[in-house]
Protein backbone atom coordinates (compact mmCIF):
# COMPACT_ATOMS: atom_id res chain seq x y z
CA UNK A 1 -35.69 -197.49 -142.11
CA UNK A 2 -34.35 -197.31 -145.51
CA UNK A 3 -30.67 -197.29 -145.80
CA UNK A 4 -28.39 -194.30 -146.05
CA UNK A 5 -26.70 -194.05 -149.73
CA UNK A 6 -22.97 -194.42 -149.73
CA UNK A 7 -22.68 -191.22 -152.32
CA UNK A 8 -25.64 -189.06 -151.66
CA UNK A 9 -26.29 -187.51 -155.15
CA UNK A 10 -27.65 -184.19 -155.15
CA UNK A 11 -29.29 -182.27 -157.78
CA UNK A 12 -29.59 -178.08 -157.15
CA UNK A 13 -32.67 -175.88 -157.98
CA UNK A 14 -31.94 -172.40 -158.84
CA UNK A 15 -35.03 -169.61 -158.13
CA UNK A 16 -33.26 -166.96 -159.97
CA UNK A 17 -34.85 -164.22 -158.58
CA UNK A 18 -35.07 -165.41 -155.13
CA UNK A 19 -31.20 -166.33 -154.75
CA UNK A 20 -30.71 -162.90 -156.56
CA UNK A 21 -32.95 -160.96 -153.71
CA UNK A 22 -31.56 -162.92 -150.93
CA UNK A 23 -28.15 -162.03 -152.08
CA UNK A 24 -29.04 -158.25 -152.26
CA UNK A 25 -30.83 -158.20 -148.90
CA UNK A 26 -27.51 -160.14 -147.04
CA UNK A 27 -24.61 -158.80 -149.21
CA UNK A 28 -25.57 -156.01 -150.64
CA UNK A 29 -24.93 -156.84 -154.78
CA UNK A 30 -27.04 -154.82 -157.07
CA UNK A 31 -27.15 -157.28 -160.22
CA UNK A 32 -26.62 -161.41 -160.03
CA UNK A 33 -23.08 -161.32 -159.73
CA UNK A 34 -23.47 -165.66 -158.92
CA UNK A 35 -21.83 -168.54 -161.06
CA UNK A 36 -24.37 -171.22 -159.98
CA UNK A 37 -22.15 -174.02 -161.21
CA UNK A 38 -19.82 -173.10 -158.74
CA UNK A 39 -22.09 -172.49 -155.97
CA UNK A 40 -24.07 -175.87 -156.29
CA UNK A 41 -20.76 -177.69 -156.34
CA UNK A 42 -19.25 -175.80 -153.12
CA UNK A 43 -22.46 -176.27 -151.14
CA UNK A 44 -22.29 -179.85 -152.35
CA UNK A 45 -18.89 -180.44 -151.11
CA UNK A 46 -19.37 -178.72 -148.07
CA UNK A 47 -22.43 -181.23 -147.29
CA UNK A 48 -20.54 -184.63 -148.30
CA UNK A 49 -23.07 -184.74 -151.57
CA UNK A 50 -22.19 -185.78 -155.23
CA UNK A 51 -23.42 -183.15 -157.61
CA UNK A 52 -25.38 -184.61 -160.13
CA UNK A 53 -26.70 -181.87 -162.37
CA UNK A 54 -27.51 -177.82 -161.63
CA UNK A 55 -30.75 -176.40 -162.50
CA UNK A 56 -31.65 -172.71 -163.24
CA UNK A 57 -35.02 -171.16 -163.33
CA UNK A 58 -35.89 -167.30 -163.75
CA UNK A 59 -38.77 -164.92 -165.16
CA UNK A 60 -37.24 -162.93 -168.20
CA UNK A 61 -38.72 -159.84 -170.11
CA UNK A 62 -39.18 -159.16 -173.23
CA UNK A 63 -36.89 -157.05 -174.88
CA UNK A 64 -39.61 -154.66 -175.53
CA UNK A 65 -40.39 -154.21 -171.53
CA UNK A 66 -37.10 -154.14 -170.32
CA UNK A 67 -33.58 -154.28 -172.56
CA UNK A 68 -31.39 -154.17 -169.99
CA UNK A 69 -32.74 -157.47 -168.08
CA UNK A 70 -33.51 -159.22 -171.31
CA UNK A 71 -29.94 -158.97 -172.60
CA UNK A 72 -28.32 -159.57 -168.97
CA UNK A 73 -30.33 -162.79 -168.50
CA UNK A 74 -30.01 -163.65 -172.23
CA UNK A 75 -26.13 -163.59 -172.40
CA UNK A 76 -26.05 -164.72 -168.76
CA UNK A 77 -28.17 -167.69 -169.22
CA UNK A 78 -25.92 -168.66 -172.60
CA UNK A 79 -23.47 -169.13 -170.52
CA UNK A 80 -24.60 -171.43 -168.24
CA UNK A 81 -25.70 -173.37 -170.71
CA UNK A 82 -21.88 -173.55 -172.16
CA UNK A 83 -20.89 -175.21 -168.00
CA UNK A 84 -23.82 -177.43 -168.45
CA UNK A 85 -26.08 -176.31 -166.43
CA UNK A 86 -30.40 -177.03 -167.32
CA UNK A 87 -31.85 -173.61 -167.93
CA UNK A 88 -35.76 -172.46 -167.35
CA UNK A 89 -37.10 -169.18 -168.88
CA UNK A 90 -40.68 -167.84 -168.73
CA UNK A 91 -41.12 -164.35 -170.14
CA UNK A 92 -42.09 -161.94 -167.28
CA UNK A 93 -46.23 -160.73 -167.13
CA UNK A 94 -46.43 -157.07 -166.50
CA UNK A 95 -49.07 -155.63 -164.20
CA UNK A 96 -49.90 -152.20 -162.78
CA UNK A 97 -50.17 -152.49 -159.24
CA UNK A 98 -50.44 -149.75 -156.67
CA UNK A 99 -49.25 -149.25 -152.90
CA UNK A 100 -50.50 -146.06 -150.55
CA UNK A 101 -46.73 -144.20 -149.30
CA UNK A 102 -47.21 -142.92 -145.63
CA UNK A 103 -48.18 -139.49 -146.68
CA UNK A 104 -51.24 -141.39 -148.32
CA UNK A 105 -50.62 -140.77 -152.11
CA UNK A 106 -51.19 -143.56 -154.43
CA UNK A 107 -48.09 -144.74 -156.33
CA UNK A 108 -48.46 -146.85 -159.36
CA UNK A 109 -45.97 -148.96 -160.86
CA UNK A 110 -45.04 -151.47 -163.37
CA UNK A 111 -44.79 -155.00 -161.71
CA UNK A 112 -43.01 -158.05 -163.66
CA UNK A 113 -44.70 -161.28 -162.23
CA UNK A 114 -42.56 -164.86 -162.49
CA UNK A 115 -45.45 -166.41 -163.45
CA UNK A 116 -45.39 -170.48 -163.44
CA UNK A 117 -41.81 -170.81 -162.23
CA UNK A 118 -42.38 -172.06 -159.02
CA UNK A 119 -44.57 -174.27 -160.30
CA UNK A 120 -41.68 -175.63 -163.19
CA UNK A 121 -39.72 -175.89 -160.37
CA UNK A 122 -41.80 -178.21 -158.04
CA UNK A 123 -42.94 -180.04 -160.92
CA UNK A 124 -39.25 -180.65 -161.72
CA UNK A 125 -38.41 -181.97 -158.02
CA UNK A 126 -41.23 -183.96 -158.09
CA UNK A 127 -40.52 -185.61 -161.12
CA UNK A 128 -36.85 -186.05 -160.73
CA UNK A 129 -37.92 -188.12 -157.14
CA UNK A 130 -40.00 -190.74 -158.76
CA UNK A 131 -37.05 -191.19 -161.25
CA UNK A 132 -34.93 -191.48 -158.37
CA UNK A 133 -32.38 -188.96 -160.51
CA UNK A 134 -31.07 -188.13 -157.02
CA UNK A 135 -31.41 -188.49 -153.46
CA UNK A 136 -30.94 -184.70 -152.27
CA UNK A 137 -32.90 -182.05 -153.43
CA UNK A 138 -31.04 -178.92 -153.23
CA UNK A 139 -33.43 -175.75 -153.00
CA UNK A 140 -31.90 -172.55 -153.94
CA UNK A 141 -34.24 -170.76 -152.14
CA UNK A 142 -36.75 -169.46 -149.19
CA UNK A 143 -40.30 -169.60 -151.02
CA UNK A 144 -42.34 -171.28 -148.45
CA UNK A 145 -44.53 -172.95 -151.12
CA UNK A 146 -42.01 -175.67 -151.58
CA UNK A 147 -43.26 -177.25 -147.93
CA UNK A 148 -45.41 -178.82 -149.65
CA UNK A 149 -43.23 -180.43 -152.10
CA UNK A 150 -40.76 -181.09 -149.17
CA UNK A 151 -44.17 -183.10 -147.62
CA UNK A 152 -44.37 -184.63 -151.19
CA UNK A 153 -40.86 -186.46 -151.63
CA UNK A 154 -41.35 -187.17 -147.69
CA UNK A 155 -44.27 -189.83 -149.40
CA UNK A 156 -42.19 -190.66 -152.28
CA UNK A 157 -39.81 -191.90 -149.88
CA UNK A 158 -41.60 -194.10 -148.45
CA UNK A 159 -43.18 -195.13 -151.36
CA UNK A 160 -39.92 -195.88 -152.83
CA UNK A 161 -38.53 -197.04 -149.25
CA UNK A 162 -34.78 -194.98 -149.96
CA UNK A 163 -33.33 -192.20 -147.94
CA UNK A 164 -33.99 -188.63 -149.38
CA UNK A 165 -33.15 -185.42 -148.35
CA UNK A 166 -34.37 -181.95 -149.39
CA UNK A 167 -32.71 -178.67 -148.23
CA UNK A 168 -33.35 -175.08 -148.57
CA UNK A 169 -29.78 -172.92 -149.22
CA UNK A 170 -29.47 -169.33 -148.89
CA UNK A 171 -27.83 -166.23 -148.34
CA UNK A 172 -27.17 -165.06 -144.69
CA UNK A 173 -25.73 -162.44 -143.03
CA UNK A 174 -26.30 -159.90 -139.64
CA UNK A 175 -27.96 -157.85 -141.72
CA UNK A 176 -30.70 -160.84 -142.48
CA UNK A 177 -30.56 -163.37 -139.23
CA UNK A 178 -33.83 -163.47 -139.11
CA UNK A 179 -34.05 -165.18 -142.23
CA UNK A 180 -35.46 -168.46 -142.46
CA UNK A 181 -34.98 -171.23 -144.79
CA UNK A 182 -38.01 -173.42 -146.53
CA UNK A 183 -40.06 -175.25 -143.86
CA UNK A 184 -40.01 -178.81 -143.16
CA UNK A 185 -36.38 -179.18 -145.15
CA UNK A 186 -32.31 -178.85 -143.67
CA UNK A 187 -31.92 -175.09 -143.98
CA UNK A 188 -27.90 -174.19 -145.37
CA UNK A 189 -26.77 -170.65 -144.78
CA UNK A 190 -24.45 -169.22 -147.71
CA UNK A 191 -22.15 -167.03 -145.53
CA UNK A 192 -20.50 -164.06 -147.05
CA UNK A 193 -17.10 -165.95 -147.85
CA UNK A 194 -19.15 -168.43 -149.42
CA UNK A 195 -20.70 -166.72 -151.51
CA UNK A 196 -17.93 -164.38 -152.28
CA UNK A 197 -15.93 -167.46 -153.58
CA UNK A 198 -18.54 -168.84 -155.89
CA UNK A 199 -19.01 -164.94 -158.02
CA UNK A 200 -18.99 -164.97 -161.71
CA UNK A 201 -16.59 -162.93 -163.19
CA UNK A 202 -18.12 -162.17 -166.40
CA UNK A 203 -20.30 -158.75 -166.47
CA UNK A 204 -23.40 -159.39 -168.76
CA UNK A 205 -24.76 -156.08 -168.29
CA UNK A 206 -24.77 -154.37 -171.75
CA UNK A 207 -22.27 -151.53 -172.26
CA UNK A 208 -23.20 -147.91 -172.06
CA UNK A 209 -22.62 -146.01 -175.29
């Protein structure tokens, strides 16, 4: 069994969109009112893990498609930059899609589709492992697709014969406890006070004239 690190480096992976949702769905914010820098390193601390470096990824549209978002995300995301943090934009791909409402009308809608983050993302973790950048991978999120990259640094372990961790963090409250975190990795619920203490104070939404 390989031995357990001394300082267990960790290295957080932002979803945007899916820390955003999850945070909507348990808390009840509107907009992504999160400083990530802050979050990673509270989680971190609360785990016994060295934070070695913060990663953000999130789907932003044009400024053609959607003003509002694009500016939010652009002056958000210029800011993390500024605290250091590794930042991963793919412009959003717009689709009509269409769901039947009970009374069995048609509604059609604009859909913006993340296209290739999750992908960027695993690829990332993946990477990162055989590099041995870290020895937790810290999951900002729920998507279930990542038990397969949770299987994947499971081989890389033992390929490499060192201890490595990955965990899925996320929001949880009442409202959501039947929320479940990424299978096959530790699963860290974000409690309200947690979260609440980790906000950013800057408002990137662009003024009203």
């Amino acid at each position: 069994m390989a031995n357990i690190p001394a300082v267990k480096r960790a290295i957080a992976f932002f979803d945007g969109q899916n820390l955003f949702h999850g945070a909507k769905s348990a808390f009840g914010y509107t907009f992504p009112n999160f400083d990530v820098k802050l979050l990673a390193e509270r989680v971190c601390v609360d785990q016994g893990w060295k934070c070695e470096g913060v990663r953000f990824y999130t789907g932003v549209p044009d400024a053609s498609d959607n003003a509002f978002w694009n500016h939010f995300w652009t002056a958000k995301g210029a800011q993390m930059g500024r605290q250091g943090v590794h930042l991963f934009t793919r412009s959003l791909r717009y689709r009509n899609k269409q769901v039947k409402l009970p009374d069995g009308t048609i509604h059609s809608f604009l859909d913006g589709d993340e296209k290739g983050i999750d992908v960027r993302i695993a690829l990332d973790v993946i990477r990162l492992a055989h590099e041995a950048a870290y020895d937790v991978a810290l999951l900002f999120c729920r998507d279930q697709d990542f038990s397969e990259v949770a299987e994947e640094l499971r081989y890389i372990a033992k390929k490499q014969d060192r201890w490595l961790k990955v965990a899925s963090a996320y929001p949880f409250s009442p409202t959501t406890k039947h929320v479940r975190g990424i299978d096959k990795t530790d699963w860290i619920r974000i409690d309200r006070a947690t979260y609440d203490a980790c906000l950013d104070t800057r408002d990137y939404r662009p003024k009203k004239n």
